[in-house]
N, C-alpha and C. Protein backbone atom coordinates (compact mmCIF):
# COMPACT_ATOMS: atom_id res chain seq x y z
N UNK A 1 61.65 52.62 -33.71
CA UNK A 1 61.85 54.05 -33.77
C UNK A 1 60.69 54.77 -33.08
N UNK A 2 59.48 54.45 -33.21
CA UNK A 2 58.33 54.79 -33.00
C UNK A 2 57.82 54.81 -31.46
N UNK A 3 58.81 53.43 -30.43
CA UNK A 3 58.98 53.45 -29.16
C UNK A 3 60.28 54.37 -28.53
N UNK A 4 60.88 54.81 -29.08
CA UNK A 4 61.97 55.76 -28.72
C UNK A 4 61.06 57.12 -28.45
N UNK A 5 60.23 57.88 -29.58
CA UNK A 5 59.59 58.67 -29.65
C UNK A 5 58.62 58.90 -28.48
N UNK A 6 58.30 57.45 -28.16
CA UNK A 6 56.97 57.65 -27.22
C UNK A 6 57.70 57.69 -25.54
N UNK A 7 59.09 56.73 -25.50
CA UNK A 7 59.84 57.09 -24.41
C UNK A 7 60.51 58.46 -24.31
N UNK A 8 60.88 58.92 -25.07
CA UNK A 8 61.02 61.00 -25.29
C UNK A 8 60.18 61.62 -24.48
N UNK A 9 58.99 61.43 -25.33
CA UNK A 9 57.62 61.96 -24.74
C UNK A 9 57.72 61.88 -23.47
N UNK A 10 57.10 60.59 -22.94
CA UNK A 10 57.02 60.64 -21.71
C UNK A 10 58.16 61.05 -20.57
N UNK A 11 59.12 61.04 -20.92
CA UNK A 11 60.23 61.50 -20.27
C UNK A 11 60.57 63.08 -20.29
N UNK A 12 59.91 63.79 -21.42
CA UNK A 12 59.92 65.63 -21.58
C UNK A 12 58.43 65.50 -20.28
N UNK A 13 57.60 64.85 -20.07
CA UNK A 13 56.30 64.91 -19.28
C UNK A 13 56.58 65.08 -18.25
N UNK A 14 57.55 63.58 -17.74
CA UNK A 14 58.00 62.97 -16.43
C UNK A 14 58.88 64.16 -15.64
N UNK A 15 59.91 64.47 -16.33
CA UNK A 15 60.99 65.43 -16.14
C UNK A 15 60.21 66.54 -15.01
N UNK A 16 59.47 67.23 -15.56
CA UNK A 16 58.94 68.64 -14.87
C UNK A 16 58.24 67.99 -13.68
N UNK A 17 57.33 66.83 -13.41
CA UNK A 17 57.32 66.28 -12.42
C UNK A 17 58.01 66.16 -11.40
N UNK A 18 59.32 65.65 -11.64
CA UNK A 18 60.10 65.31 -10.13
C UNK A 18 60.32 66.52 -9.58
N UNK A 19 60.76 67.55 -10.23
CA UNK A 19 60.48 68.95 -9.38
C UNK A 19 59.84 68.99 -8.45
N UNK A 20 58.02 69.20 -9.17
CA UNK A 20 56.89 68.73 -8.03
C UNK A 20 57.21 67.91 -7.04
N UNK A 21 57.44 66.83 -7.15
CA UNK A 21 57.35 66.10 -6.07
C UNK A 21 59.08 65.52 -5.16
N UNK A 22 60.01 66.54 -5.67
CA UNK A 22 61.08 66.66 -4.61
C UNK A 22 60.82 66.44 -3.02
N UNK A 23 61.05 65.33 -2.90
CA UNK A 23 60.99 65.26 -1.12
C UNK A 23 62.48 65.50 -0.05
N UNK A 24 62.26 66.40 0.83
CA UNK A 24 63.28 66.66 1.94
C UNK A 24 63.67 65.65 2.91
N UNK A 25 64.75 65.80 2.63
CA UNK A 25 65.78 64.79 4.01
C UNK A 25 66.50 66.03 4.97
N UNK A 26 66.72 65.23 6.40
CA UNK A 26 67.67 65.94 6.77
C UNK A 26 69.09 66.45 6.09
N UNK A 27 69.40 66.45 5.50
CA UNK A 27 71.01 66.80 4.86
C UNK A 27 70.65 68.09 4.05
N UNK A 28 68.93 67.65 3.28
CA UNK A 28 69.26 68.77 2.41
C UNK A 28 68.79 70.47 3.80
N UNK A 29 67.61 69.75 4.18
CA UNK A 29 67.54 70.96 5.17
C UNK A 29 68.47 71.70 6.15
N UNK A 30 69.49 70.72 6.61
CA UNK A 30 71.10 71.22 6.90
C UNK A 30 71.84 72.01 5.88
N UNK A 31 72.02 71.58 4.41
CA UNK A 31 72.24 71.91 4.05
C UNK A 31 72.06 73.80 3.49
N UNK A 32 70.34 73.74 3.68
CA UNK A 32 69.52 75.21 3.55
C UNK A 32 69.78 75.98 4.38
N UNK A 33 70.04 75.81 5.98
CA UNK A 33 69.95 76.29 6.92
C UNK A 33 71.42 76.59 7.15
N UNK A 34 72.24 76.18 6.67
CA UNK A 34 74.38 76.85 6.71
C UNK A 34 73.96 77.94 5.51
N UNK A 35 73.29 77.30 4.43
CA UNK A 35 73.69 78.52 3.49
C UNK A 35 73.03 79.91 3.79
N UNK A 36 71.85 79.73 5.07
CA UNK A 36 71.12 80.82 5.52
C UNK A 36 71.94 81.45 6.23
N UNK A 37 72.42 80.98 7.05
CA UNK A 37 73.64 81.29 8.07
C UNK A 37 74.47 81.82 7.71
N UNK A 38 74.94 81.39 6.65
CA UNK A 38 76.33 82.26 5.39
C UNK A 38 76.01 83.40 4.84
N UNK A 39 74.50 83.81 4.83
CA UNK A 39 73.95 84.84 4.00
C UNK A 39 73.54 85.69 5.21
N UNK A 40 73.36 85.39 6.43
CA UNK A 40 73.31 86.40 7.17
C UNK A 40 74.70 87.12 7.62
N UNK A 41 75.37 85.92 7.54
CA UNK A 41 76.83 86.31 8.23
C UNK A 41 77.47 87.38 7.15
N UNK A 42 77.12 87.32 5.76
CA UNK A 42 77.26 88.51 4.73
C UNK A 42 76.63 89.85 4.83
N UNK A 43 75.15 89.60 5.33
CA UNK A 43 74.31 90.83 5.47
C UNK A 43 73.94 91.37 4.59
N UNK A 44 74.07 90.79 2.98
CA UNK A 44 73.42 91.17 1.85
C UNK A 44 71.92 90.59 1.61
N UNK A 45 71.36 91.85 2.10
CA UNK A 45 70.11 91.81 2.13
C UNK A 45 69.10 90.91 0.75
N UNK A 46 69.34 91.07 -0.49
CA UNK A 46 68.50 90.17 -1.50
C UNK A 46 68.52 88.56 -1.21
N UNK A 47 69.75 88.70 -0.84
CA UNK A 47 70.42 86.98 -1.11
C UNK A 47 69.80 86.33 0.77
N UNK A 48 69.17 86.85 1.81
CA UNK A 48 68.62 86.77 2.77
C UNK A 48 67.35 86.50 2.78
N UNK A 49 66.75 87.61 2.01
CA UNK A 49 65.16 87.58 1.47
C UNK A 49 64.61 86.73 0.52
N UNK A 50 65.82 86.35 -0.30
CA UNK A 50 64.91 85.68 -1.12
C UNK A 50 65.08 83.66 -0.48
N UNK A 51 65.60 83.68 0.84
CA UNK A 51 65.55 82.60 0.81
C UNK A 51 64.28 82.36 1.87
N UNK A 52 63.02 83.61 1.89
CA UNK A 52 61.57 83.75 2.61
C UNK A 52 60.42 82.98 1.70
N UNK A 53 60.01 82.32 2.01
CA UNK A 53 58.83 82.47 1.20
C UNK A 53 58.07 83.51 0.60
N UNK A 54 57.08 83.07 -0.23
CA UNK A 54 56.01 84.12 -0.76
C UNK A 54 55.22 85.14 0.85
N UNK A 55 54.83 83.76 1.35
CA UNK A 55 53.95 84.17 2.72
C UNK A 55 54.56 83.78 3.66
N UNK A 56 55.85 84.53 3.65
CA UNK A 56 56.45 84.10 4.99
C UNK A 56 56.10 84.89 6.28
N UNK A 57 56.16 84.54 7.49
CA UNK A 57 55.94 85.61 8.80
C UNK A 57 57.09 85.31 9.76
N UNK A 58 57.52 86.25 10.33
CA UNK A 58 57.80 86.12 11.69
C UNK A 58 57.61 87.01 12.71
N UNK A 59 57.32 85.76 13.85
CA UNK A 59 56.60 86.19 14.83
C UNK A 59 57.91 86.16 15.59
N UNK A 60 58.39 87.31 16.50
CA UNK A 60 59.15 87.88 17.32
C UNK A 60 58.92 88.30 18.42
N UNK A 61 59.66 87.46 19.48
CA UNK A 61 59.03 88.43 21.49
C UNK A 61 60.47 88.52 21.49
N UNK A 62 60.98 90.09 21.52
CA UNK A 62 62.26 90.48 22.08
C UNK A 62 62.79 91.00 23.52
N UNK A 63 63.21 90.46 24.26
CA UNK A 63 63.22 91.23 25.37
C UNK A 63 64.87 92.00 26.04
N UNK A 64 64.32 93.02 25.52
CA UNK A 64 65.59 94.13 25.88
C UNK A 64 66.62 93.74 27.20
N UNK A 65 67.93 94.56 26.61
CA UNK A 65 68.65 94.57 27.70
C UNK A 65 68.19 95.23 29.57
N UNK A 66 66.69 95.90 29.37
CA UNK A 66 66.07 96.71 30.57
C UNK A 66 65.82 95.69 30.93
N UNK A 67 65.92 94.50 31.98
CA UNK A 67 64.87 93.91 32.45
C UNK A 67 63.77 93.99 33.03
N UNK A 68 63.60 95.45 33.15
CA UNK A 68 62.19 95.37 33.73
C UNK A 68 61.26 96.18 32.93
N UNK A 69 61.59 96.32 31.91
CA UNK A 69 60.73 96.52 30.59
C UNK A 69 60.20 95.17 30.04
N UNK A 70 58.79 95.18 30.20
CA UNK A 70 58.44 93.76 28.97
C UNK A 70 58.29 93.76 28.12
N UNK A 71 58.66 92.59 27.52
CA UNK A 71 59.16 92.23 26.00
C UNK A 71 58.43 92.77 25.08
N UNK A 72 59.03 92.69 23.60
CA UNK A 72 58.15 93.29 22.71
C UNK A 72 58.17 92.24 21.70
N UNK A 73 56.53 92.50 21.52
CA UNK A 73 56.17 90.98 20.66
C UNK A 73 55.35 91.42 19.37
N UNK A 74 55.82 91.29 18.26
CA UNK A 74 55.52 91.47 16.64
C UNK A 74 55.22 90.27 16.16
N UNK A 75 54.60 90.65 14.67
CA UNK A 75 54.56 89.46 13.86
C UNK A 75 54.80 90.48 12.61
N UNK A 76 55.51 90.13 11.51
CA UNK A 76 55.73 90.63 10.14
C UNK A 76 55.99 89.95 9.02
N UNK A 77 55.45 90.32 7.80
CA UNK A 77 55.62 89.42 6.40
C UNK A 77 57.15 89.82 5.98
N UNK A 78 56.83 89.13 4.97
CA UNK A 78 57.89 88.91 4.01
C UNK A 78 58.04 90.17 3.26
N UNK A 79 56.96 91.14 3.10
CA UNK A 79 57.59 92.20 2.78
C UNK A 79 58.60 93.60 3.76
N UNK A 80 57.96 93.51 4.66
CA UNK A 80 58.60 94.47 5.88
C UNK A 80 59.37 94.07 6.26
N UNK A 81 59.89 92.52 6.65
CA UNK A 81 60.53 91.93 6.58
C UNK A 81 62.42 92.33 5.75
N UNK A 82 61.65 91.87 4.58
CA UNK A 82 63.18 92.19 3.64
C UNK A 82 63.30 93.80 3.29
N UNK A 83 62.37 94.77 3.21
CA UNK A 83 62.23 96.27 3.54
C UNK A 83 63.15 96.41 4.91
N UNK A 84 63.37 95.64 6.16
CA UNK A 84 63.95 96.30 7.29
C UNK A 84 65.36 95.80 7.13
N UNK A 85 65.87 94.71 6.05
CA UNK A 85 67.37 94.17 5.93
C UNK A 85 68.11 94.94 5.49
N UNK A 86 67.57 96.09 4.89
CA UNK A 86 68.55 96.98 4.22
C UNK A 86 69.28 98.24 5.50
N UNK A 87 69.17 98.11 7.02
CA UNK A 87 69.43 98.68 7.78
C UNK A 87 71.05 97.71 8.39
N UNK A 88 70.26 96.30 8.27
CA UNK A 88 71.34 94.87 8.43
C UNK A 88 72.78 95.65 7.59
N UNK A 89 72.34 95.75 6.40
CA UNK A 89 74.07 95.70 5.71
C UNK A 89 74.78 96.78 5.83
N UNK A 90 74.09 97.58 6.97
CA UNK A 90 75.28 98.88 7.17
C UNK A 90 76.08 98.45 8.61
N UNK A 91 75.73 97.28 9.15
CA UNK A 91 76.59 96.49 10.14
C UNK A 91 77.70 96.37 9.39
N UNK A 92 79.07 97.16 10.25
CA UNK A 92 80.25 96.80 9.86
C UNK A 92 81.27 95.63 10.79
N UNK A 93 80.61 95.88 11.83
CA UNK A 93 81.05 94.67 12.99
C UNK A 93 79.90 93.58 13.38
N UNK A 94 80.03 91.89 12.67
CA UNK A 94 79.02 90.93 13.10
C UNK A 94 79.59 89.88 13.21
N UNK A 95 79.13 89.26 14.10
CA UNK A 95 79.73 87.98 14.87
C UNK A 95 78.20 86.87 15.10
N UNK A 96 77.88 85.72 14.04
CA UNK A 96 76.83 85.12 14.05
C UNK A 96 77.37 83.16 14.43
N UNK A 97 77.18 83.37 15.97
CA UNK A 97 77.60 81.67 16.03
C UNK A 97 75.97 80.62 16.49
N UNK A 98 76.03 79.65 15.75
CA UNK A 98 74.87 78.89 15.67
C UNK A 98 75.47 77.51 16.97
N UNK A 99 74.34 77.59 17.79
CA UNK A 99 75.09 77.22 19.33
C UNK A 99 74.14 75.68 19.39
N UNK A 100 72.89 75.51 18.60
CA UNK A 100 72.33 74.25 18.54
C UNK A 100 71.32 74.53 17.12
N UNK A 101 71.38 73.00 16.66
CA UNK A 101 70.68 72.53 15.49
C UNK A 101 69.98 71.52 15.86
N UNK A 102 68.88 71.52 15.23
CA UNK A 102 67.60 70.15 15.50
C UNK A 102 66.73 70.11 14.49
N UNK A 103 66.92 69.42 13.55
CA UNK A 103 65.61 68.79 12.06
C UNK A 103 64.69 67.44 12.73
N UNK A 104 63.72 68.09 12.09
CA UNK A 104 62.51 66.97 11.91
C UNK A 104 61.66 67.28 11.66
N UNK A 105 62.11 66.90 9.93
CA UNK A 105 61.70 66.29 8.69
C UNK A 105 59.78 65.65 8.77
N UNK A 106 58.70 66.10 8.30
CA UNK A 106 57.69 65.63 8.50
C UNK A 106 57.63 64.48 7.67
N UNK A 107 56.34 63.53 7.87
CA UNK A 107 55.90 62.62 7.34
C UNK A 107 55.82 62.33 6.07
N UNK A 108 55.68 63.49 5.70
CA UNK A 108 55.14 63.65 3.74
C UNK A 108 56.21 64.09 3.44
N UNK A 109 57.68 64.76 4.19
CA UNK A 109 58.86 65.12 3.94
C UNK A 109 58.60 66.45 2.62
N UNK A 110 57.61 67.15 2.71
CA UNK A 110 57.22 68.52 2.19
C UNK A 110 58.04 69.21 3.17
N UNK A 111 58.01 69.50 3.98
CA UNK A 111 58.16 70.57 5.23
C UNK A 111 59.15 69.79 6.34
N UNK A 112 59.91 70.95 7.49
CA UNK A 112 60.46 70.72 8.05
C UNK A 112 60.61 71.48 9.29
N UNK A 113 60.96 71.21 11.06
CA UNK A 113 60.72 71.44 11.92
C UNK A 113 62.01 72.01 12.20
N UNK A 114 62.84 73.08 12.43
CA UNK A 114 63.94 73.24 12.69
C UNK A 114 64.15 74.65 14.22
N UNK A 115 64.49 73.85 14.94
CA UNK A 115 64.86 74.78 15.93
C UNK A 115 66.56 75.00 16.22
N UNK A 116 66.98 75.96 15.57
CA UNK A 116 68.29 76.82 16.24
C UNK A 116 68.41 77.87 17.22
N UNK A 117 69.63 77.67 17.70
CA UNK A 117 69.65 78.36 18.82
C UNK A 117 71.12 79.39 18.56
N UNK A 118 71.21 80.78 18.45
CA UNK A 118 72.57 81.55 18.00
C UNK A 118 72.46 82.66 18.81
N UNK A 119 73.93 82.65 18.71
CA UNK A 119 74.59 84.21 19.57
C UNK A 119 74.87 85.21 18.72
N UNK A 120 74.27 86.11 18.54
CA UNK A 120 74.38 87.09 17.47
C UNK A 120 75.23 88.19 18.33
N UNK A 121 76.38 88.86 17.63
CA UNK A 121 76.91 90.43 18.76
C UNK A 121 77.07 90.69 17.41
N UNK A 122 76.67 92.42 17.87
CA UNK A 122 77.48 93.64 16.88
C UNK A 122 76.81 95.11 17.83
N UNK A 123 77.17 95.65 16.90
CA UNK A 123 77.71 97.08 17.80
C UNK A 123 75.87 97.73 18.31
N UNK A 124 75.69 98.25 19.40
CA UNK A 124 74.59 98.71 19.71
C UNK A 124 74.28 100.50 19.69
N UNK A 125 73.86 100.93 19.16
CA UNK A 125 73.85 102.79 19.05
C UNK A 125 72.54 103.15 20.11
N UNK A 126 72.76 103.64 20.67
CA UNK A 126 71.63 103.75 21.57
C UNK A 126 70.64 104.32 20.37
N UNK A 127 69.61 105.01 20.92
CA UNK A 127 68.03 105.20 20.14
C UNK A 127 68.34 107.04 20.19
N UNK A 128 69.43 107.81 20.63
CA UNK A 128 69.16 109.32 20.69
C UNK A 128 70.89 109.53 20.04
N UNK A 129 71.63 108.86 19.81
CA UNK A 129 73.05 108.99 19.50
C UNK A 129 73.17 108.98 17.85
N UNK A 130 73.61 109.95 17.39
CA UNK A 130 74.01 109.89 15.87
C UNK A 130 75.66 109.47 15.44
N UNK A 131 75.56 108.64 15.24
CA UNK A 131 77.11 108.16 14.98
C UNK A 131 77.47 108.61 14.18
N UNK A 132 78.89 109.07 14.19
CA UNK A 132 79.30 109.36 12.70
C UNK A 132 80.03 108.98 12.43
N UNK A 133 80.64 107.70 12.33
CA UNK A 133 81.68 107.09 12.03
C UNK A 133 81.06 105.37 12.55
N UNK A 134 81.28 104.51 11.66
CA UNK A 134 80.75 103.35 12.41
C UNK A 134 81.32 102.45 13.53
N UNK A 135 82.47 103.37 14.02
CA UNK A 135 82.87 102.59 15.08
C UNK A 135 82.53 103.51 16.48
N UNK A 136 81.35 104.55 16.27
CA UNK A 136 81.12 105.34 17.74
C UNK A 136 79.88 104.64 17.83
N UNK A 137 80.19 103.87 19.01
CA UNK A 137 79.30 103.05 19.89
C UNK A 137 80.49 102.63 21.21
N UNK A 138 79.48 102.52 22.14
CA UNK A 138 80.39 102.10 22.94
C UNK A 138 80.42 100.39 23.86
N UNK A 139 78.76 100.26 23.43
CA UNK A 139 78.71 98.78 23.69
C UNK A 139 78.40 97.88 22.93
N UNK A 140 78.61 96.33 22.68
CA UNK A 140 78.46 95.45 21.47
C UNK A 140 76.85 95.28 22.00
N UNK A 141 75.80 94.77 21.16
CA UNK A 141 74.84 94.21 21.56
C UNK A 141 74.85 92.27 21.75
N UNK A 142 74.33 91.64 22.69
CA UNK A 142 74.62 90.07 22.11
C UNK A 142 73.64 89.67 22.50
N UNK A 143 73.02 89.47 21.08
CA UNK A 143 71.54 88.58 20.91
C UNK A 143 71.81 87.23 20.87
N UNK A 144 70.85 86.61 21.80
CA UNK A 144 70.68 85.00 21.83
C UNK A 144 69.22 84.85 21.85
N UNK A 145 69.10 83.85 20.72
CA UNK A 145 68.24 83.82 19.95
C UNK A 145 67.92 82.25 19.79
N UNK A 146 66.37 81.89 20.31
CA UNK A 146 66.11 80.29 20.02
C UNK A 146 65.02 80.73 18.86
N UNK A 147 65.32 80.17 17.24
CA UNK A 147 64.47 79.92 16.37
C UNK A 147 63.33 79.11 16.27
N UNK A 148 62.40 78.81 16.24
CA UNK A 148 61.90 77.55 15.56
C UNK A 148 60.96 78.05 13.94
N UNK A 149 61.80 77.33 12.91
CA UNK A 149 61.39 77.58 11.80
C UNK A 149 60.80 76.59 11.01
N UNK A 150 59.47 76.60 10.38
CA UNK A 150 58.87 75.50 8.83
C UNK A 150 59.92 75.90 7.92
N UNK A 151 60.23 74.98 7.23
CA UNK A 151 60.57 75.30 5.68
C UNK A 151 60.18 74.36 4.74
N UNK A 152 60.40 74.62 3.71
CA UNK A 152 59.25 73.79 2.71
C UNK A 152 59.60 74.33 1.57
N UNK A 153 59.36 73.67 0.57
CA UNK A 153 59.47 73.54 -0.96
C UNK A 153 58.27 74.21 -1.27
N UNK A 154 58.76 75.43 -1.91
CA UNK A 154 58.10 76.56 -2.87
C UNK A 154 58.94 76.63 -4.02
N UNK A 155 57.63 76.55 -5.27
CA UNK A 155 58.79 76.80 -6.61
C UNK A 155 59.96 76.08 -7.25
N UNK A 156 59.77 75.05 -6.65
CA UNK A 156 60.99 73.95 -6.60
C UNK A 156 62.10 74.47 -5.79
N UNK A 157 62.22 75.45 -4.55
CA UNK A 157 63.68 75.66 -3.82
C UNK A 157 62.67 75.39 -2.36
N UNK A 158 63.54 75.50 -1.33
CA UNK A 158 63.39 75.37 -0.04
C UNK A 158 63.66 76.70 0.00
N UNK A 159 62.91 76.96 1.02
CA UNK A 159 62.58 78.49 2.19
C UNK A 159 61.95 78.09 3.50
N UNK A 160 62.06 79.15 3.87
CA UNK A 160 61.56 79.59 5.24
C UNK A 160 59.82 79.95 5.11
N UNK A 161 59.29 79.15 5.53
CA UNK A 161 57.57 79.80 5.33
C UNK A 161 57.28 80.20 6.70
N UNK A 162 57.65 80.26 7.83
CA UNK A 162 57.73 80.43 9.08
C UNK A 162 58.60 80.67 10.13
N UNK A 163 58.78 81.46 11.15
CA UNK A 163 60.35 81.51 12.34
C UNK A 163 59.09 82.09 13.19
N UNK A 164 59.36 81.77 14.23
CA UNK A 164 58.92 81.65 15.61
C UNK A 164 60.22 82.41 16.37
N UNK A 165 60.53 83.50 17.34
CA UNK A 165 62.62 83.85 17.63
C UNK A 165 61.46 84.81 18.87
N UNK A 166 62.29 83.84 19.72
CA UNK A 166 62.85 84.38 21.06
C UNK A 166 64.01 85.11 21.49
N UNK A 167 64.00 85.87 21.52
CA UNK A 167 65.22 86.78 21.34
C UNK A 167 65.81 87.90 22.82
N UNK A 168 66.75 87.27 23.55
CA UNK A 168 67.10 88.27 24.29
C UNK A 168 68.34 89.21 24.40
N UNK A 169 68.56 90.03 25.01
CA UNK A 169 69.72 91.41 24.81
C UNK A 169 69.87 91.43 25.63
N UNK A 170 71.56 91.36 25.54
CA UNK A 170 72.09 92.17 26.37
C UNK A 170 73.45 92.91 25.81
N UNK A 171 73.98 93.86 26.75
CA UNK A 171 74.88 94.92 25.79
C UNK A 171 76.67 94.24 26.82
N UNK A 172 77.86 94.66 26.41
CA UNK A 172 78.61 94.36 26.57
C UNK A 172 79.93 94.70 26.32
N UNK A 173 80.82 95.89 27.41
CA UNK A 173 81.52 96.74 26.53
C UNK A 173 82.11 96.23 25.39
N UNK A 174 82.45 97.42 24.55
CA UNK A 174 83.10 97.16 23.15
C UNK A 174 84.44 96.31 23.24
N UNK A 175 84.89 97.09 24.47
CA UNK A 175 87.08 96.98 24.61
C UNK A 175 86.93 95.76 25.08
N UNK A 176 85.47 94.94 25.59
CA UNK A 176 85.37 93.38 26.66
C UNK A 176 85.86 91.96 25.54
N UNK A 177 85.43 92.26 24.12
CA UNK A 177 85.27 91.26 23.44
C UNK A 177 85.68 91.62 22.09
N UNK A 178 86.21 90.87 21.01
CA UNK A 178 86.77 91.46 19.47
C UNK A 178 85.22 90.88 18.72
N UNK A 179 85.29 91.37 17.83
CA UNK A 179 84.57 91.06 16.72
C UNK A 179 84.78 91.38 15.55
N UNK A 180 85.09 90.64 15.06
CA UNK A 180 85.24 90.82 12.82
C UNK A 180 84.95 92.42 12.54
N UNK A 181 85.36 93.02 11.76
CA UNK A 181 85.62 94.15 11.26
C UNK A 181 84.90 94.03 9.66
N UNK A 182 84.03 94.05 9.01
CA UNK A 182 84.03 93.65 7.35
C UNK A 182 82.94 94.39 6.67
């Protein structure tokens, strides 16, 4: 009876451990990276953010549809970050296709190397036009976008502690191409 007790024990000990030391495979980081994809393709901003780390950044060089404007290159946390998503869910037209995937999984399988590559379109408002209705625009925008993101086990879940996004624009009449309505 007295060895039952002491196998309890150590097993209420052991338990909170494997948490800690959860190691990543490719499948599960595939797995993180569709459900990111699913949550952008929603545009509900909480369920986006919270899959950031504590100290997450991204560093961003965008280069506009002007080509002869040069690019514009940021870096921002995790708070300004999920502060600027709440502009995301007033997109009523988005079209998010993921065009290449690539994991690798580090050594200690803590962390992970992931570069995607996606075609993002939705509607573009110029910078002086007040819409009033969300379908006055007249060209789609279509971002293509090469990621490279860390992710890593915080808290016992996987996130994003890092994105690296190359990002270029270009615009494309509205009547040229359909896109989801939602």
């Amino acid at each position: 009876m007295r060895l039952s007790y002491i196998f309890v024990a150590l097993l209420v000990l052991y338990v909170p451990l494997t948490g800690c030391k959860r190691s990543l495979d490719e499948a599960d980081v595939r797995e993180f990276i569709d459900l990111a994809d699913n949550a952008a393709r929603k545009r509900y901003a909480p369920e986006i953010c919270e899959l950031r780390g504590e100290n997450f950044k991204l560093h961003q060089v965008f280069q506009g549809y002007e080509e002869d404007v040069e690019p514009t290159e940021l870096e921002i946390d995790r708070k300004l970050y999920c502060k600027k998503l709440s502009a995301f869910s007033r997109v009523r037209q988005y079209l998010l296709e993921r065009t290449a995937l690539e994991i690798e999984v580090a050594a200690d399988r803590k962390t992970a190397r992931v570069v995607a590559n996606y075609v993002e379109t939705m509607p573009y408002y110029e910078e002086w036009a007040r819409p009033v209705t969300p379908d006055d625009f007249r060209d789609f925008q279509v971002l293509e976008t090469r990621d490279e993101s860390v992710v890593g086990i915080e808290g016992g879940d996987l996130v994003f502690l890092r994105t690296d996004s190359d990002t270029s624009q270009s615009l494309v009449d509205k009547n040229a191409i359909k896109v989801p309505f939602n």
